[in-house]
Protein backbone atom coordinates (compact mmCIF):
# COMPACT_ATOMS: atom_id res chain seq x y z
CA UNK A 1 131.96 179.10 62.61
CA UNK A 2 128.19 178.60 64.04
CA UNK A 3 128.98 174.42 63.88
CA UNK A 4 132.22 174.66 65.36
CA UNK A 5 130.63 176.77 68.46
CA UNK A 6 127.69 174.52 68.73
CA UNK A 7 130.60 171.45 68.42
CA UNK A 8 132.49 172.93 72.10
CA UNK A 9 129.39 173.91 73.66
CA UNK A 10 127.99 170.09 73.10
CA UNK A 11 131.49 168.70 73.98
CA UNK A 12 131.39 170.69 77.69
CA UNK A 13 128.55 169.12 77.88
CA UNK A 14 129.60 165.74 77.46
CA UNK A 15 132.60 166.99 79.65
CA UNK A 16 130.51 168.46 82.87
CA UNK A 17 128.23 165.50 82.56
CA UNK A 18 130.92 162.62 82.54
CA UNK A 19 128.94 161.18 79.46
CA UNK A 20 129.31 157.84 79.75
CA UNK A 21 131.16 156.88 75.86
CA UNK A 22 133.61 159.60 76.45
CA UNK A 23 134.57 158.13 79.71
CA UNK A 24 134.67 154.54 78.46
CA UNK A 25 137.15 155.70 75.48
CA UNK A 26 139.36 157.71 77.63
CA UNK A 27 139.84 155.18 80.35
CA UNK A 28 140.27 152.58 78.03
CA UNK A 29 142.74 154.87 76.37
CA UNK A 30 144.44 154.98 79.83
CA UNK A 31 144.56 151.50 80.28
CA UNK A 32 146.18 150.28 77.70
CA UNK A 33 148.33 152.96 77.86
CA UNK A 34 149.35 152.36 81.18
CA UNK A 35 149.74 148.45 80.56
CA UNK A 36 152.37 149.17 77.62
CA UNK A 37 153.68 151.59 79.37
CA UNK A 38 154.30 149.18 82.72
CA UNK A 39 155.86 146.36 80.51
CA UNK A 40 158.11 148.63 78.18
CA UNK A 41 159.50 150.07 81.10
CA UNK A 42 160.31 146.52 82.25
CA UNK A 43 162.19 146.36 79.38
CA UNK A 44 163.73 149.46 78.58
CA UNK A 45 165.17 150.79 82.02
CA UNK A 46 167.15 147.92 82.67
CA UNK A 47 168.29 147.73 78.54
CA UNK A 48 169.32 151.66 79.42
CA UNK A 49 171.22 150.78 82.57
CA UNK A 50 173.14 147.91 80.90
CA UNK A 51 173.79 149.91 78.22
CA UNK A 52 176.11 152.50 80.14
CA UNK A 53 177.51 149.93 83.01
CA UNK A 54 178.61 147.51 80.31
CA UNK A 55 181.02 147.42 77.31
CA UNK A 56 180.46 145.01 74.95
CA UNK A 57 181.55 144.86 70.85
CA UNK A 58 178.06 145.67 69.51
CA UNK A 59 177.53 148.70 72.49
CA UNK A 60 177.83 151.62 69.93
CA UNK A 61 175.64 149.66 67.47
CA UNK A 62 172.82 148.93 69.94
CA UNK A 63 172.61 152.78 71.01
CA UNK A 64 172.46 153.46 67.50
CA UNK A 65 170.05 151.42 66.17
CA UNK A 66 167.45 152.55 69.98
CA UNK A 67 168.05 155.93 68.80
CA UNK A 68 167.19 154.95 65.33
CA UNK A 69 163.91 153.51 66.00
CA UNK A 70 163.18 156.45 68.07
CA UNK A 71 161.53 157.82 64.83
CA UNK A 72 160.33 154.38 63.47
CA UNK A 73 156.82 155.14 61.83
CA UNK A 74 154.11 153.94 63.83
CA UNK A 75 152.31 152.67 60.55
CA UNK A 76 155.26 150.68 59.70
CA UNK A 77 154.85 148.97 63.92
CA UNK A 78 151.09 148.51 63.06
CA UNK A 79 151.73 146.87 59.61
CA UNK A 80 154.35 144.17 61.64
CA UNK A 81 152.38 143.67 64.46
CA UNK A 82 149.52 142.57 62.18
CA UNK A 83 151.16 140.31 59.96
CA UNK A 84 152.75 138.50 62.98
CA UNK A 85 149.16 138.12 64.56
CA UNK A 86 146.51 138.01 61.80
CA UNK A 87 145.60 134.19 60.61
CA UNK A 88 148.44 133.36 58.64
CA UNK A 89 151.09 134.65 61.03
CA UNK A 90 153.02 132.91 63.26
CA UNK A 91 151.28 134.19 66.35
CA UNK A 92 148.03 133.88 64.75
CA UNK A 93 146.75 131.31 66.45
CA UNK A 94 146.80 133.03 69.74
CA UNK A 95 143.87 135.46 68.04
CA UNK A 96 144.96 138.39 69.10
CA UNK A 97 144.17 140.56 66.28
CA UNK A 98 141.28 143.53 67.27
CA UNK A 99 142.00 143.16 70.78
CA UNK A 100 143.82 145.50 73.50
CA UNK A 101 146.45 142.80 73.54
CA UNK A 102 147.42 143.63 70.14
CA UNK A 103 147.35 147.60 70.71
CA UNK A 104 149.37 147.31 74.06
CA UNK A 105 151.95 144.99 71.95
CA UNK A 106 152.25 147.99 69.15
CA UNK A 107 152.48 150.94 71.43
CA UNK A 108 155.27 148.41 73.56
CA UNK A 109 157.35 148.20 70.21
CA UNK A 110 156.89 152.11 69.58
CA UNK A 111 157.93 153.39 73.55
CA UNK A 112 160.67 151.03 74.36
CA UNK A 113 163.39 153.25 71.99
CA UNK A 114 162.03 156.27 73.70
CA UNK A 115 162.51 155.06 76.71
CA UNK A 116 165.29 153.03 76.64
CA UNK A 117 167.39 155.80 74.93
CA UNK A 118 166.27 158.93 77.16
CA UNK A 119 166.81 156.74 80.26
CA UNK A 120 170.41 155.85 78.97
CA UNK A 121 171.41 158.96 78.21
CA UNK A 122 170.62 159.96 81.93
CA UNK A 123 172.05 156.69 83.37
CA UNK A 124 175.24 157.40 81.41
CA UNK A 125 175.69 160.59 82.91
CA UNK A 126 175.37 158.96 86.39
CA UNK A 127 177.77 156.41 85.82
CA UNK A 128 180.47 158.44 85.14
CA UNK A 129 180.14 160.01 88.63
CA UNK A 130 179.82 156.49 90.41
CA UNK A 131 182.20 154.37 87.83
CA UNK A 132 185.47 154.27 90.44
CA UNK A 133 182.79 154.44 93.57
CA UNK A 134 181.14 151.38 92.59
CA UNK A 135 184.06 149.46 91.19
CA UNK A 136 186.10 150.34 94.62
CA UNK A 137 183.54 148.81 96.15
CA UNK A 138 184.15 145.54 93.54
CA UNK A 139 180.38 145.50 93.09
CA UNK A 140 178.64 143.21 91.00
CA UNK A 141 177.03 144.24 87.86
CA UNK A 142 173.79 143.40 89.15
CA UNK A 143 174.54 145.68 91.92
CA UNK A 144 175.39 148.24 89.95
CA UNK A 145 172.43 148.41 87.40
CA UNK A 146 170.39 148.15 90.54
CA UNK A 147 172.12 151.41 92.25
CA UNK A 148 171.83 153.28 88.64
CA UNK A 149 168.26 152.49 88.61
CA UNK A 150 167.51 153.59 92.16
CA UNK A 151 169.32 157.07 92.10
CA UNK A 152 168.14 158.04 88.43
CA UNK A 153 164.83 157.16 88.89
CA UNK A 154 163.86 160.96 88.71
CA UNK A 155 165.24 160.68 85.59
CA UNK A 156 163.73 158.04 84.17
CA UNK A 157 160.19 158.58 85.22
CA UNK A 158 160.71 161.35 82.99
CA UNK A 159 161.85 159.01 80.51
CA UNK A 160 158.57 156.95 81.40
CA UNK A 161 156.54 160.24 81.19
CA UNK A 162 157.48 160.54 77.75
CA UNK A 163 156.77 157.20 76.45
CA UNK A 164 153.40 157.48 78.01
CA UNK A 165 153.09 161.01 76.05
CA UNK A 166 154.15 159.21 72.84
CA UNK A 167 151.89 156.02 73.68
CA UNK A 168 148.57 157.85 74.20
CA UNK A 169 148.54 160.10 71.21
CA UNK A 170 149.69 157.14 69.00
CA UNK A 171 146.55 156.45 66.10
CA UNK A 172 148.21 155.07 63.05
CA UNK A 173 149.80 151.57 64.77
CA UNK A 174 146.16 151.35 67.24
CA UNK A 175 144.01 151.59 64.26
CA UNK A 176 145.58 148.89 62.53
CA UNK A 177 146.13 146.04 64.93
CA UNK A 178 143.09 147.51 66.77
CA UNK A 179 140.20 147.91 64.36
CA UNK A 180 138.92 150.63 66.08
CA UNK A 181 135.64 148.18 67.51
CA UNK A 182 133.14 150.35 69.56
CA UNK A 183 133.62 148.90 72.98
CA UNK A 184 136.46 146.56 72.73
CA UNK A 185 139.31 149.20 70.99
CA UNK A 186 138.05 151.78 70.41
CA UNK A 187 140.85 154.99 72.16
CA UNK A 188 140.57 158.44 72.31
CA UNK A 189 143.16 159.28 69.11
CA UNK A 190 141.01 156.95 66.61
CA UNK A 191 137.52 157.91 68.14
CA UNK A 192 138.54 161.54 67.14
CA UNK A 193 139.58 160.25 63.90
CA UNK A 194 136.03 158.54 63.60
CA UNK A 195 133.83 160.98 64.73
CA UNK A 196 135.52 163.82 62.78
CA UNK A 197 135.00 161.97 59.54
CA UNK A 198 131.48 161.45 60.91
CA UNK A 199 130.97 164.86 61.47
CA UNK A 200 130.39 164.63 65.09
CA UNK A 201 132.32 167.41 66.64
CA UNK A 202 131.09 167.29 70.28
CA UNK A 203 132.89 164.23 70.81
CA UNK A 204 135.68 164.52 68.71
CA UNK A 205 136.25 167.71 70.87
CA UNK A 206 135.65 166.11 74.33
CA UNK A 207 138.23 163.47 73.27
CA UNK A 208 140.66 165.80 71.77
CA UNK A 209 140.07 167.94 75.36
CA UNK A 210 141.21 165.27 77.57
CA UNK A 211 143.73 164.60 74.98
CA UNK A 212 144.88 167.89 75.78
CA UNK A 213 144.77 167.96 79.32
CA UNK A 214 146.85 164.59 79.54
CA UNK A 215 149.12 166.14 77.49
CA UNK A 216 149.97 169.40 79.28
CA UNK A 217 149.67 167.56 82.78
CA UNK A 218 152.99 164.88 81.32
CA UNK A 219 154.81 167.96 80.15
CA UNK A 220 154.16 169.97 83.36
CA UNK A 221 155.42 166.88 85.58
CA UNK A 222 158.10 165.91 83.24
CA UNK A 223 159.49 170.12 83.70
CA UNK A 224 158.97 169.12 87.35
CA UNK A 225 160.69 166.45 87.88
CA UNK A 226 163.48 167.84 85.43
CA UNK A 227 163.99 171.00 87.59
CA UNK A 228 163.96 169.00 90.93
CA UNK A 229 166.52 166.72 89.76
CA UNK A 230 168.88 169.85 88.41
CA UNK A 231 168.31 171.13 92.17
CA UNK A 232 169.33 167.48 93.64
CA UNK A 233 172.10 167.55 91.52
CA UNK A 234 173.48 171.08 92.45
């Protein structure tokens, strides 16, 4: 009880006095975060809004297989994304391997489901209220993924707000393709895992307090953004 004490009053420490490792893991963390997060939205938003504007023969099958890898294991992402890049891959010539590259690549695989699949189920919603609308107007289907994605974008920033919550705790898929290198990849969810098996609790705490802190400010702005949108709505 006396070490874990000592452990959160050195890790308020490190907290108060911006110590410099703890804020080079956690805004690395947010980096690469944020860069996966960027180019999985790319992807999935548009994927989610072409999903409920079109109807095509394998429609039902590519919802299904998004929701699907919803729950992929991370592992199982970190395991494929390192075969692909290590020597004898195909990609491993680009050397890739250990870098942020490689961890932004993972967490992209892991948050584009999420995304693409909340945001759809939101877009889907919308189109049913602007289906005869838009058609009437003998729109374009361009057009009309354009106008989904401009009126739900409430909605999917909360879709975007969760893949960033899933993409920042993520540990197993980072520590593989990452390596977990002090100063190059090294994030807050495997420097926890490395100091607690270390025995260093003050930063393992500090880490898991921002942690934390990211966590409850996503879930307070997704509840946010979920009650405005009921309000535009009504």
């Amino acid at each position: 009880m006396l070490e874990l004490w000592d452990g959160l009053l050195a890790a308020g420490r490190l907290l108060i006095s911006f110590d410099p490792d703890l804020l080079e893991i956690a805004l690395r963390s947010l980096q690469v975060t944020g860069v996966a997060l960027i180019v999985a939205s790319l992807i999935a938003l548009p994927l989610a809004a072409l999903l409920a504007v079109r109807r095509f023969r394998l429609r039902r099958a590519t919802i299904a297989v998004l929701n699907a890898l919803m729950g992929l294991p991370p592992v199982v992402v970190g395991l494929v994304v390192y075969v692909i890049l290590s020597r004898s891959g195909p990609l491993g010539v680009l050397g890739l391997l250990f870098t942020p590259t490689a961890m932004i690549i993972a967490q992209v695989i892991i948050i584009v489901p999420l995304i693409a699949s909340v945001g759809h189920q939101s877009l889907r919603d919308l189109w049913a209220e602007y289906h005869d609308l838009l058609l009437s107007m003998n729109t374009t289907q361009r057009q009309r993924i354009m106008t989904l994605l401009w009126d739900g974008r409430r909605a999917l920033l909360t879709a975007a707000l969760a893949g960033f919550g899933r993409g920042i705790g993520e540990v197993g898929a980072i520590m593989i393709v990452g390596g977990n290198i002090d100063h190059v990849t090294r994030v807050m969810t495997t420097a926890i895992a490395l100091e607690t098996g270390k025995g260093d609790f003050a930063l393992a705490l500090g880490l898991g307090f921002v942690l934390i802190a990211l966590a409850i400010m996503v879930n307070l702005a997704i509840h946010w953004l979920s009650q405005t949108e009921r309000g535009r709505r009504w």
